[in-house]
C-alpha atoms as a PDB file:
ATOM      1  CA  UNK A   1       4.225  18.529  84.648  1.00  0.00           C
ATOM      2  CA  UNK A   2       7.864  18.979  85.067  1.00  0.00           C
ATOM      3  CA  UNK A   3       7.888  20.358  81.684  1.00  0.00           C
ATOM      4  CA  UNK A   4       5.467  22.683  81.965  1.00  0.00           C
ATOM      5  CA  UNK A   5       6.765  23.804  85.074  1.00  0.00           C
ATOM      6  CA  UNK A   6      10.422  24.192  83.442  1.00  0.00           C
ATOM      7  CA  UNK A   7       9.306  26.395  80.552  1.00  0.00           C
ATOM      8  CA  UNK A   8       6.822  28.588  83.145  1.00  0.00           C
ATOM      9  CA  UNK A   9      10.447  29.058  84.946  1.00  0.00           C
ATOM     10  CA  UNK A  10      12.104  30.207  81.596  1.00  0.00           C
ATOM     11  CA  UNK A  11       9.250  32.469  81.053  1.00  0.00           C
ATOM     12  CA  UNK A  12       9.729  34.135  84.521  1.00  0.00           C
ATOM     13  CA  UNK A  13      12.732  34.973  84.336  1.00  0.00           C
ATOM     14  CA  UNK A  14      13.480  38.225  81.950  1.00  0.00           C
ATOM     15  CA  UNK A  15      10.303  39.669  84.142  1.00  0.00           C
ATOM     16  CA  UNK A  16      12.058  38.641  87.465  1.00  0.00           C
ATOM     17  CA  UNK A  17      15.441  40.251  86.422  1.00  0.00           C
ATOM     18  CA  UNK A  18      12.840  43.349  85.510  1.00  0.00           C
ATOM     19  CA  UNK A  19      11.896  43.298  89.459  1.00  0.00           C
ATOM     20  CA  UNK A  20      15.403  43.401  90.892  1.00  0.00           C
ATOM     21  CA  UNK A  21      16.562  46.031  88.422  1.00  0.00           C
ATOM     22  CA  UNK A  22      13.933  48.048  89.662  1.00  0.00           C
ATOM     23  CA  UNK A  23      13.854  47.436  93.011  1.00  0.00           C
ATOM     24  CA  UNK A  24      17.770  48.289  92.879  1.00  0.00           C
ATOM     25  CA  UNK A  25      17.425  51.349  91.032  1.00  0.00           C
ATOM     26  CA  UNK A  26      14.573  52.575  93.985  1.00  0.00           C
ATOM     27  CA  UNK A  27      16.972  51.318  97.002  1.00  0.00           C
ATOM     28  CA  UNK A  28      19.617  53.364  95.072  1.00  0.00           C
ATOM     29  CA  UNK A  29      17.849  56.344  93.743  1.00  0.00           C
ATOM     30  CA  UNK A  30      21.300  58.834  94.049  1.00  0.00           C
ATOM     31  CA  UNK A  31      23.460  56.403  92.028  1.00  0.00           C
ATOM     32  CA  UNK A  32      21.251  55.450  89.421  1.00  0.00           C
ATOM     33  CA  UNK A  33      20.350  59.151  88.866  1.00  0.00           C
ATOM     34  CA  UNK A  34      24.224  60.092  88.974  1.00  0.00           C
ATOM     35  CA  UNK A  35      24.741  56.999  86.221  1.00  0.00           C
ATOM     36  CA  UNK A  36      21.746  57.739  84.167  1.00  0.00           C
ATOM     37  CA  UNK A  37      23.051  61.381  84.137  1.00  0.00           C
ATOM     38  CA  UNK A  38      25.997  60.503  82.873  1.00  0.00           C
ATOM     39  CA  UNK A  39      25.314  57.754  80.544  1.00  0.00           C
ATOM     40  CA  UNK A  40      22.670  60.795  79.099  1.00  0.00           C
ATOM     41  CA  UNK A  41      26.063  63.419  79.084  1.00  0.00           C
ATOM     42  CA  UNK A  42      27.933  60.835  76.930  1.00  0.00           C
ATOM     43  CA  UNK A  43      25.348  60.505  74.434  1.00  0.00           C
ATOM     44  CA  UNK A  44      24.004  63.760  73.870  1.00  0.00           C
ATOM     45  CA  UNK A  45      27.881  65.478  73.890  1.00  0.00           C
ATOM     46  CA  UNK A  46      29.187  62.320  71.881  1.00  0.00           C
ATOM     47  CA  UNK A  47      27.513  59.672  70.427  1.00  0.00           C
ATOM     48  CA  UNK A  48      24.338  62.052  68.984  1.00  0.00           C
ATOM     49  CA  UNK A  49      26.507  65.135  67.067  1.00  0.00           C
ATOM     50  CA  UNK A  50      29.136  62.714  65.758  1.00  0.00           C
ATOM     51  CA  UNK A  51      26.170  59.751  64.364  1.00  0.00           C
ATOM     52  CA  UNK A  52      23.576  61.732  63.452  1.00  0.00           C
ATOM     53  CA  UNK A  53      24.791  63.542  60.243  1.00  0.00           C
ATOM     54  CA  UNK A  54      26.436  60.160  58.967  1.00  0.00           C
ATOM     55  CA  UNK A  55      23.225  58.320  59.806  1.00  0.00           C
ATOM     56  CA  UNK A  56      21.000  61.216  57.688  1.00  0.00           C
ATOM     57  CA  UNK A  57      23.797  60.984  54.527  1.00  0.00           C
ATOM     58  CA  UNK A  58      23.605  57.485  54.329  1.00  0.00           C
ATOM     59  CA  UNK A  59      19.788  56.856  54.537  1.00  0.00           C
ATOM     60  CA  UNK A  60      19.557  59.654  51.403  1.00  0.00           C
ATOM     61  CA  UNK A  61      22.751  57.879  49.787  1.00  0.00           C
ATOM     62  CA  UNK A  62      20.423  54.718  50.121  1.00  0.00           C
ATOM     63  CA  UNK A  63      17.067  56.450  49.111  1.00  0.00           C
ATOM     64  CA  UNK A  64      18.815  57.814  45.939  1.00  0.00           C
ATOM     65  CA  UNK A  65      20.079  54.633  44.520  1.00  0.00           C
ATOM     66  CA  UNK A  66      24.185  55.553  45.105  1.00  0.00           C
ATOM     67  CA  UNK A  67      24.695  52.119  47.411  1.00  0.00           C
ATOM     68  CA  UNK A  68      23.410  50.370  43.887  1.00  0.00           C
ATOM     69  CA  UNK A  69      25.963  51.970  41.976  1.00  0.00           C
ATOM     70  CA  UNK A  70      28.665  52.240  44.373  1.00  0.00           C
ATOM     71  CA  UNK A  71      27.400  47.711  44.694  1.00  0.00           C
ATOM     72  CA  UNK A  72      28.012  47.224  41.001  1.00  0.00           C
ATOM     73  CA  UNK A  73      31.149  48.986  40.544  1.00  0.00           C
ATOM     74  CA  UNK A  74      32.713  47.136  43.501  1.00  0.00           C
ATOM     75  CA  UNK A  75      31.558  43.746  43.104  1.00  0.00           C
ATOM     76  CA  UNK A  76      35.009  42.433  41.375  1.00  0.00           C
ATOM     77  CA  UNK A  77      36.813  43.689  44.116  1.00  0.00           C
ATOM     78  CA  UNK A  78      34.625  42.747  47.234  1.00  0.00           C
ATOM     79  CA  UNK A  79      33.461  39.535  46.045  1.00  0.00           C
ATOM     80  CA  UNK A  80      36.627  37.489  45.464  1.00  0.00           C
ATOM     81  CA  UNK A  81      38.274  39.406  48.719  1.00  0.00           C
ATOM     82  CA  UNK A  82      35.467  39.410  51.068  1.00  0.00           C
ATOM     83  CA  UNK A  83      32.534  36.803  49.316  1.00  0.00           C
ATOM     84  CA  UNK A  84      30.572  39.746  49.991  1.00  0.00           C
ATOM     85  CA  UNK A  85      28.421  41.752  47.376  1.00  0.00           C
ATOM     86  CA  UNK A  86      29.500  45.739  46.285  1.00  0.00           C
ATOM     87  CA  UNK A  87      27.244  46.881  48.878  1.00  0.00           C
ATOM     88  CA  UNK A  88      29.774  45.975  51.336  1.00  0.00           C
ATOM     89  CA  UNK A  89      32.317  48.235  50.663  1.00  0.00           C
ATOM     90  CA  UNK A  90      29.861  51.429  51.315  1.00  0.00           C
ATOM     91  CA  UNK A  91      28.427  49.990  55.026  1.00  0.00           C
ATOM     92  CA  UNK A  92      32.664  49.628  55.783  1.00  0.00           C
ATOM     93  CA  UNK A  93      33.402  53.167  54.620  1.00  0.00           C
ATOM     94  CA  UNK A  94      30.555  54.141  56.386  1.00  0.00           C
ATOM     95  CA  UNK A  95      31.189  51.929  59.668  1.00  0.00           C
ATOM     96  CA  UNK A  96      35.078  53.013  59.697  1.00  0.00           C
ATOM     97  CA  UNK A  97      34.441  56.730  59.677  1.00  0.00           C
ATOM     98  CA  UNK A  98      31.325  57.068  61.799  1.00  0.00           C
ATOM     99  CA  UNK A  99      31.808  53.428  63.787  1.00  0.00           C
ATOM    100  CA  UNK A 100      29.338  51.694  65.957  1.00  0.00           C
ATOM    101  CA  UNK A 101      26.577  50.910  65.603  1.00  0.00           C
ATOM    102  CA  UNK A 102      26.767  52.205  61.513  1.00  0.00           C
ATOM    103  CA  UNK A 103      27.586  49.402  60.424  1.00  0.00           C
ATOM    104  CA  UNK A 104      24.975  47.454  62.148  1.00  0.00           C
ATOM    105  CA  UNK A 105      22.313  49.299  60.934  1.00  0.00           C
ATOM    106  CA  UNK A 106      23.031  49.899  57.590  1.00  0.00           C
ATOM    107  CA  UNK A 107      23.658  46.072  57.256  1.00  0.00           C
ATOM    108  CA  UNK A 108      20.111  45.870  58.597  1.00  0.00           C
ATOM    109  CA  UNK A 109      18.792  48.595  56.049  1.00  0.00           C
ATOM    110  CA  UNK A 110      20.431  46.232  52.950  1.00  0.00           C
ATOM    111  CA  UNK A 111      18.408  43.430  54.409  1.00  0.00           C
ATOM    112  CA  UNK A 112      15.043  44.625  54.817  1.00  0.00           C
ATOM    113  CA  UNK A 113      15.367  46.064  51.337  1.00  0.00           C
ATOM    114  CA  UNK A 114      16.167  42.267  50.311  1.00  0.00           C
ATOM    115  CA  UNK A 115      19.225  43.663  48.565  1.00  0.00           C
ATOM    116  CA  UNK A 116      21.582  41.020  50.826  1.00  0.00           C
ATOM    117  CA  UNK A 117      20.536  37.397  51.762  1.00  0.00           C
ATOM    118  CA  UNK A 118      21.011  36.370  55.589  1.00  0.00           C
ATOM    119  CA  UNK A 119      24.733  34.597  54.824  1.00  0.00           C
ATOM    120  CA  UNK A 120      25.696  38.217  53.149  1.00  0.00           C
ATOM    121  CA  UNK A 121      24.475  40.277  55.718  1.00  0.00           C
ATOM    122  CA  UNK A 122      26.599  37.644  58.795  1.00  0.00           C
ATOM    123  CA  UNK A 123      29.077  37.819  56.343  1.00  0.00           C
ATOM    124  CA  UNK A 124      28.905  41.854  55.610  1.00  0.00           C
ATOM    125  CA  UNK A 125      28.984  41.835  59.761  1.00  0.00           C
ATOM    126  CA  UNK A 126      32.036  40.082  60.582  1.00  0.00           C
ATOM    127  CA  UNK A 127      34.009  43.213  58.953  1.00  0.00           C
ATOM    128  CA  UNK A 128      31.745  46.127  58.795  1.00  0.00           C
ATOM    129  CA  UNK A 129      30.914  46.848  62.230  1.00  0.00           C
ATOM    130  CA  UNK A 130      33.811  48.920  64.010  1.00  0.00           C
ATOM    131  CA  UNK A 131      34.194  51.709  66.136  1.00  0.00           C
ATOM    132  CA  UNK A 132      35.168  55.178  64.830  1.00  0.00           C
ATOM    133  CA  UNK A 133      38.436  56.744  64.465  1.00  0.00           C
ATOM    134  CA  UNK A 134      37.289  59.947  66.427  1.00  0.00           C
ATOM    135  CA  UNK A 135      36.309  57.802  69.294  1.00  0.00           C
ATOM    136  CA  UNK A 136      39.530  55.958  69.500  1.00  0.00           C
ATOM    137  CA  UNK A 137      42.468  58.560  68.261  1.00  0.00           C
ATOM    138  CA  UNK A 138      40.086  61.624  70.034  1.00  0.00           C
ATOM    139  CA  UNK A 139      37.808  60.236  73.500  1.00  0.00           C
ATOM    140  CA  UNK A 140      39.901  57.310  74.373  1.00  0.00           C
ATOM    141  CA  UNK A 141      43.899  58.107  73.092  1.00  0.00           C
ATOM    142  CA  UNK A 142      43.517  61.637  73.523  1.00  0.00           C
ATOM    143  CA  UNK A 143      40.716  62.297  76.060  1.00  0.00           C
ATOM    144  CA  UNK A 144      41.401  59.541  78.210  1.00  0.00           C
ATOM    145  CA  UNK A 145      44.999  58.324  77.883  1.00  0.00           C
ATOM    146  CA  UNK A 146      46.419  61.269  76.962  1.00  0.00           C
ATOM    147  CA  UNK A 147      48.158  59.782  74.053  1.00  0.00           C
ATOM    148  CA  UNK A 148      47.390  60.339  70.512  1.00  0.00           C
ATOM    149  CA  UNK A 149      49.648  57.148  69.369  1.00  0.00           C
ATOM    150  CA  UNK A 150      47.817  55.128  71.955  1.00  0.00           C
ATOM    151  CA  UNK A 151      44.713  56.019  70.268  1.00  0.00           C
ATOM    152  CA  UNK A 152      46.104  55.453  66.285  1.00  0.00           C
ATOM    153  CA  UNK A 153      47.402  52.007  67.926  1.00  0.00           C
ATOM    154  CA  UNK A 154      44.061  51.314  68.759  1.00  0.00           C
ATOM    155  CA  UNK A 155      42.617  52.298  65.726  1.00  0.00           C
ATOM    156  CA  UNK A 156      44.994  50.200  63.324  1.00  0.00           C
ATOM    157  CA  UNK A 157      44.715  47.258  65.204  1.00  0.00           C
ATOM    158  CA  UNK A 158      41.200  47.670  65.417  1.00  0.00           C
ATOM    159  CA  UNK A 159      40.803  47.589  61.811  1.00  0.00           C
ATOM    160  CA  UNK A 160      43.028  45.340  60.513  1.00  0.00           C
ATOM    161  CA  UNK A 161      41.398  42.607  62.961  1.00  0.00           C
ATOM    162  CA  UNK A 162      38.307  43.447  62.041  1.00  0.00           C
ATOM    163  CA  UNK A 163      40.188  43.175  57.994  1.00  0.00           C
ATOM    164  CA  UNK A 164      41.306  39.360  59.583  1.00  0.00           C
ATOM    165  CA  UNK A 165      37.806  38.348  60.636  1.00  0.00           C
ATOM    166  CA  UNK A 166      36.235  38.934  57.450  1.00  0.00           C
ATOM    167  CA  UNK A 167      38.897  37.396  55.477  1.00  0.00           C
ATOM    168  CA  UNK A 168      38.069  34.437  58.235  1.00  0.00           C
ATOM    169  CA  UNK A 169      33.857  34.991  57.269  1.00  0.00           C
ATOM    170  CA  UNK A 170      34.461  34.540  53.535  1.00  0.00           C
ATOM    171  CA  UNK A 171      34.197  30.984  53.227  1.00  0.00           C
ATOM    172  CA  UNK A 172      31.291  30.997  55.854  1.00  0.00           C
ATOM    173  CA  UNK A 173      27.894  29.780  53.792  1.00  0.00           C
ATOM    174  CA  UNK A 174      29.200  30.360  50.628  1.00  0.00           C
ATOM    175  CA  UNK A 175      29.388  27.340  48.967  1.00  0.00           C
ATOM    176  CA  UNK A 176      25.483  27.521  48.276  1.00  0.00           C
ATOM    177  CA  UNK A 177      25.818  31.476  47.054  1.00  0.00           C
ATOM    178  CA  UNK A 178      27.918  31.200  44.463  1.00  0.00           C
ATOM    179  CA  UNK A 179      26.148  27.806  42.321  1.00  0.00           C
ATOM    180  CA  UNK A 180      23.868  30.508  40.768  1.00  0.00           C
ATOM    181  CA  UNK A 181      26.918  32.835  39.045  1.00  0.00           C
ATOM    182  CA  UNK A 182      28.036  28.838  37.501  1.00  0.00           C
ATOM    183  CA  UNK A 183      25.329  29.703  34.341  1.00  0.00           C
ATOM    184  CA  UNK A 184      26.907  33.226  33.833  1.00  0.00           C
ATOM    185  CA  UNK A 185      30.342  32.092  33.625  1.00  0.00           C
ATOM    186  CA  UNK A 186      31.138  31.771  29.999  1.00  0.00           C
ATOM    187  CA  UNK A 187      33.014  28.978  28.760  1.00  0.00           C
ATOM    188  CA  UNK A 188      36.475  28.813  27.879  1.00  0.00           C
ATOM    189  CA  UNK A 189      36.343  27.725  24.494  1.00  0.00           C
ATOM    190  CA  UNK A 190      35.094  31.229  23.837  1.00  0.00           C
ATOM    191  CA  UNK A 191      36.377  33.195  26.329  1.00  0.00           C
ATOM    192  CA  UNK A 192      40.307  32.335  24.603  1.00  0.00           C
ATOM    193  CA  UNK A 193      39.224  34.456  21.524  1.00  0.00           C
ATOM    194  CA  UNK A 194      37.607  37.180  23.462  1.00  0.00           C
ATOM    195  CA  UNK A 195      40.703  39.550  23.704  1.00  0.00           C
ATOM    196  CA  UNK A 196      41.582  42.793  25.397  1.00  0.00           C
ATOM    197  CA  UNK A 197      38.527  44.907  23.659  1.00  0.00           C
ATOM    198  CA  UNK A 198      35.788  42.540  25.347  1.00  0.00           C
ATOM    199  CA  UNK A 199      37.797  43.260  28.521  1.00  0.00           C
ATOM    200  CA  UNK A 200      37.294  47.066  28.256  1.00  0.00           C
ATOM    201  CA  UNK A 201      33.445  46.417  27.117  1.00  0.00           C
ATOM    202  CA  UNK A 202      33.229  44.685  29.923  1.00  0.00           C
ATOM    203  CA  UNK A 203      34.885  47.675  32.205  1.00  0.00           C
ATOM    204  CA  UNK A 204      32.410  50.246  30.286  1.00  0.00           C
ATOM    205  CA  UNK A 205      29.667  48.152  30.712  1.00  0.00           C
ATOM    206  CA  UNK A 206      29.853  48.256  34.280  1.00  0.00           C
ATOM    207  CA  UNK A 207      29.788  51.605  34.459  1.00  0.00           C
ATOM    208  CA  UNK A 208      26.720  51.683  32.656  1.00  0.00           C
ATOM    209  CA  UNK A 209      25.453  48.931  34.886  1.00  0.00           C
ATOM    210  CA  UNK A 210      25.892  50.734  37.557  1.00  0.00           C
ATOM    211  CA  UNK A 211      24.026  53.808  36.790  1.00  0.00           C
ATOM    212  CA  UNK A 212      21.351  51.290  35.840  1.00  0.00           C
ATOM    213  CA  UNK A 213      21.259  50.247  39.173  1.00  0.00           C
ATOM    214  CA  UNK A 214      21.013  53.469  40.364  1.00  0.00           C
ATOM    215  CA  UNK A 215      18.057  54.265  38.444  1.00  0.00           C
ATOM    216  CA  UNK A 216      15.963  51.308  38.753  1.00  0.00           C
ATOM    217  CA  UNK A 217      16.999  51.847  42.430  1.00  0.00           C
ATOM    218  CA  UNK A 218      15.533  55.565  42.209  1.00  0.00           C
ATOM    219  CA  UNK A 219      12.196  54.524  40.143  1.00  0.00           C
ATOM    220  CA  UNK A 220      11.233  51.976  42.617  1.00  0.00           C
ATOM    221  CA  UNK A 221      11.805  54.236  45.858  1.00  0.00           C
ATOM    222  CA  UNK A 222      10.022  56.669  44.267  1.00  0.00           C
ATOM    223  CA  UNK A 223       9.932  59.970  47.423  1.00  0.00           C
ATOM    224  CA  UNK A 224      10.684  63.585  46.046  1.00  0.00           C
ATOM    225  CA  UNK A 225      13.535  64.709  47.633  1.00  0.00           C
ATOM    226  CA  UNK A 226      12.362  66.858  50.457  1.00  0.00           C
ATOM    227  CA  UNK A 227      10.244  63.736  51.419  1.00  0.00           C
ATOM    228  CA  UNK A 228      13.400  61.378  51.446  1.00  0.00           C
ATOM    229  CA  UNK A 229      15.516  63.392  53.355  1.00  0.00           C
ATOM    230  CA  UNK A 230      12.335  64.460  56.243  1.00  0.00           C
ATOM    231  CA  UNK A 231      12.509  60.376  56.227  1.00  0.00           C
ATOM    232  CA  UNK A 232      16.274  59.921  56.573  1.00  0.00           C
ATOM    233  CA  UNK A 233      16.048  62.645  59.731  1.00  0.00           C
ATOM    234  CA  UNK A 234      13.151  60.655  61.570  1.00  0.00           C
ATOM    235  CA  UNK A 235      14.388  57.225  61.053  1.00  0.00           C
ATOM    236  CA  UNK A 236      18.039  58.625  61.948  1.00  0.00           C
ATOM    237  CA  UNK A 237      16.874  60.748  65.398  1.00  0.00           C
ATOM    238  CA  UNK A 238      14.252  57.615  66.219  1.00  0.00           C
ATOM    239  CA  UNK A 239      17.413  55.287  65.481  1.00  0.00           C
ATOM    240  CA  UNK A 240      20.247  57.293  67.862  1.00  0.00           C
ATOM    241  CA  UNK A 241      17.450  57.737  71.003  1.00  0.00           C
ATOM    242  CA  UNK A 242      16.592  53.604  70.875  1.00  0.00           C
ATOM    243  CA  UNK A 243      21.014  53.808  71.180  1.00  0.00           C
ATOM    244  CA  UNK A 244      20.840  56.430  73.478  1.00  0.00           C
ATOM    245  CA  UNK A 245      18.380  54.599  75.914  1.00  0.00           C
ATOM    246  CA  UNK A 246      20.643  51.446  75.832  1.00  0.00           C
ATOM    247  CA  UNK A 247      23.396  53.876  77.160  1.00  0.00           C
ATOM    248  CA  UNK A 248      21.822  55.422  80.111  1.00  0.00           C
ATOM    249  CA  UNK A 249      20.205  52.283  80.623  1.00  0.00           C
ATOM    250  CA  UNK A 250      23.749  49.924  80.630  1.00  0.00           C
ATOM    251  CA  UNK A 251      25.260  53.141  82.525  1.00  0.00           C
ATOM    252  CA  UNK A 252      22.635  52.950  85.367  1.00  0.00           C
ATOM    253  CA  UNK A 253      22.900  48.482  85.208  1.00  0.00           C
ATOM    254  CA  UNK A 254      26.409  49.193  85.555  1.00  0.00           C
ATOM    255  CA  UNK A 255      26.665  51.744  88.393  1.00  0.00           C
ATOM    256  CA  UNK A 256      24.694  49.064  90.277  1.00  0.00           C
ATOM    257  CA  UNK A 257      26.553  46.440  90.203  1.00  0.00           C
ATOM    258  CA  UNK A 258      29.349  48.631  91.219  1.00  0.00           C
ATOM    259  CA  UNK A 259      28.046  48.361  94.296  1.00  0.00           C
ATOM    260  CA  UNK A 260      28.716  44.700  94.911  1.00  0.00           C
ATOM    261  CA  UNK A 261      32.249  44.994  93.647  1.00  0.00           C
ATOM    262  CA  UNK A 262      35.181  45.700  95.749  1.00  0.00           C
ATOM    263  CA  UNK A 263      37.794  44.785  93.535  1.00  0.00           C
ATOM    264  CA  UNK A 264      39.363  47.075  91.333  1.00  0.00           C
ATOM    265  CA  UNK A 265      40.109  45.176  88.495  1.00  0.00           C
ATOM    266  CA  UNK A 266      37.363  43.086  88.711  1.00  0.00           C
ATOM    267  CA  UNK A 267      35.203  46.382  88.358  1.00  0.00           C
ATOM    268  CA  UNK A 268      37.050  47.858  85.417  1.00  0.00           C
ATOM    269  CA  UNK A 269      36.226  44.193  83.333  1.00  0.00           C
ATOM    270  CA  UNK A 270      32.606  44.664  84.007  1.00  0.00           C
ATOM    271  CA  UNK A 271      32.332  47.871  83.424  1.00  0.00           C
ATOM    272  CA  UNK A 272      34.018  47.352  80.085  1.00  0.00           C
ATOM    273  CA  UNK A 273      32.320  44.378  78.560  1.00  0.00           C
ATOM    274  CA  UNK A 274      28.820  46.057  79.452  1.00  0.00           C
ATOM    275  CA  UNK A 275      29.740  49.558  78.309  1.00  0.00           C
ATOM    276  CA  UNK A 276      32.751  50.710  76.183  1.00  0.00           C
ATOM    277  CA  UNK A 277      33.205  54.209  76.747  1.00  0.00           C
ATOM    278  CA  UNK A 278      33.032  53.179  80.820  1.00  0.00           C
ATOM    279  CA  UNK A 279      35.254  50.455  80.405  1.00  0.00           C
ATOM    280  CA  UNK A 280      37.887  52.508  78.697  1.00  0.00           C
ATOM    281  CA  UNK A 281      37.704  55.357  81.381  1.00  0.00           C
ATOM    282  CA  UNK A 282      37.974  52.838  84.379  1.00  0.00           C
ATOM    283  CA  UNK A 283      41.398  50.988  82.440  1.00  0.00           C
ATOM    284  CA  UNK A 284      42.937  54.731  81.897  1.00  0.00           C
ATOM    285  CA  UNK A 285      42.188  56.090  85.172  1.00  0.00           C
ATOM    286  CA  UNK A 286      44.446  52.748  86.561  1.00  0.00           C
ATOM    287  CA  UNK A 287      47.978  52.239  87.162  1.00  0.00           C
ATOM    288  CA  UNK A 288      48.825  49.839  84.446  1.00  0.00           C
ATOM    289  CA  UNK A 289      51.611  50.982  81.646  1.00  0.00           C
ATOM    290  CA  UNK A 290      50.278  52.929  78.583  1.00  0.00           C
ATOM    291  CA  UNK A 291      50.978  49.479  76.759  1.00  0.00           C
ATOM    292  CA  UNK A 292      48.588  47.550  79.162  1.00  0.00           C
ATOM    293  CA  UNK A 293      46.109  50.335  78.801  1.00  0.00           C
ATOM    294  CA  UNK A 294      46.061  50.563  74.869  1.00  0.00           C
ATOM    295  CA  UNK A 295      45.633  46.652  74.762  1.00  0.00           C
ATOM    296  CA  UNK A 296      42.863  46.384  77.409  1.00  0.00           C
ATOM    297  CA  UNK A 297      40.995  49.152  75.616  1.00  0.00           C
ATOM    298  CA  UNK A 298      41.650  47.608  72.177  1.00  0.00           C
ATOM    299  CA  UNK A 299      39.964  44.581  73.898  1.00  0.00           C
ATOM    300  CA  UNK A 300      37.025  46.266  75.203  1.00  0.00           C
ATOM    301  CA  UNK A 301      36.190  48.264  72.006  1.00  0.00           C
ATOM    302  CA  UNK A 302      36.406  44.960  69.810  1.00  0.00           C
ATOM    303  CA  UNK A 303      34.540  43.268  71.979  1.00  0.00           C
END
């Protein structure tokens, strides 16, 4: 009985925390308008135009085979660096020039395609979801600090941890993923008398691999053009307004508990680990040095 009674508790619970939000939100109807408001301004003047044309480019870049070609061409780089397949290195361009949640999603996109197992995709993660460089040099160096080498501090230390962590990721699962490559390893008896031409057979056939890929990736998706890209605009607009909910959503959670914080410090670490772009406005509206500013935001957007 205690059991049961346990688990009916667990159960309760996400539809409790339901109840209070919403009770708070009608005992506080001016703030939570005022939040949602501007949790709404920051995504339609932000997030929206600076995601949604990288969003569309990569979902035709997908459709049209290029992240099979661009996979094959880097797989001797990424996979000794990173343990990661060639596929990696276009969700990183991708994350580091458009940023969160990019990287995320396009991870996601290799996955349901079964292109990337589940220890490639954690591993893909650990590197390939950043912020963007116009959020960090522009909105919070610029825009909010008022320093454009506050914000290119951010952004290379930003990236080079994120650089660290994979580094960290490769040897996470991998042991298991690399037993099948054992039988296409040729042996070393042979590979002695092999010489420099198999080495640039090897480079050309690649190449030719790679547009291979491309157009077995092509064949099987199969849309005419003007069908791919009405798809990549859809899935892209339907993908930004699930992140744009989240923001005026977090905005509103956060403008509540606001109200039950006096402390000023306390209030600029909760408003940062639930939202960034908050978080970052309440640390470079305070009175700590640029220096204590740049590394409580660099914080705050790893996080």
């Amino acid at each position: 009985m205690n059991v049961k009674k346990e688990n009916s508790w667990k159960k309760a619970y996400p539809g409790l925390i339901a109840l209070v939000l919403l009770l708070a939100i009608f005992l506080n109807p001016k703030e939570s308008f005022q939040a949602a408001l501007s949790g709404l301004n920051i995504f339609l003047q932000s997030v929206f135009p600076a995601l949604l044309p990288f969003f569309i480019t990569s979902e035709i870049m997908i459709g049209l085979g290029m992240v099979d070609f661009i996979s094959v061409l880097l797989a001797p780089v990424m996979k000794p660096v990173f343990h990661c397949p060639g596929s990696s290195s276009f969700v990183w361009v991708m994350s580091i020039t458009s940023g969160y949640p990019s990287g995320a999603r396009l991870t996601a996109e290799l996955y349901n395609q079964k292109k990337i197992n589940t220890y490639e995709a954690q591993r893909i993660l650990s590197f390939c979801s950043t912020s963007g460089p116009l959020f960090m040099i522009s909105a919070v160096g610029i825009g909010m600090m008022g320093s454009a080498e506050g914000g290119r501090v951010i952004l290379i230390s930003h990236f080079i941890a994120a650089i660290l962590i994979g580094l960290l990721f490769r040897f996470y699962k991998s042991r298991g993923c690399t037993k099948h490559n054992e039988n296409l390893r040729p042996k070393m008896k042979n590979r002695t008398h092999q010489g420099l031409a198999k080495r640039e057979d090897r480079r050309n056939s690649g190449f030719k691999q790679g547009l291979d890929a491309l157009a077995s990736a092509r064949e099987k998706d199969g849309r005419p053009f003007g069908q791919l890209m009405g798809d990549a605009v859809r899935n892209s607009v339907n993908t930004l307004l699930v992140v744009g909910g989240f923001i005026v959503l977090f905005s509103v959670l956060i403008a509540l508990l606001m109200q039950f914080i006096n402390h000023p410090w306390i209030r600029v670490f909760v408003g940062g680990l639930f939202e960034v772009t908050t978080g970052c406005k309440l640390i470079s509206d305070s009175i700590l040095s640029l220096e204590s500013k740049i590394a409580v935001a660099s914080f705050f957007i790893g996080w």
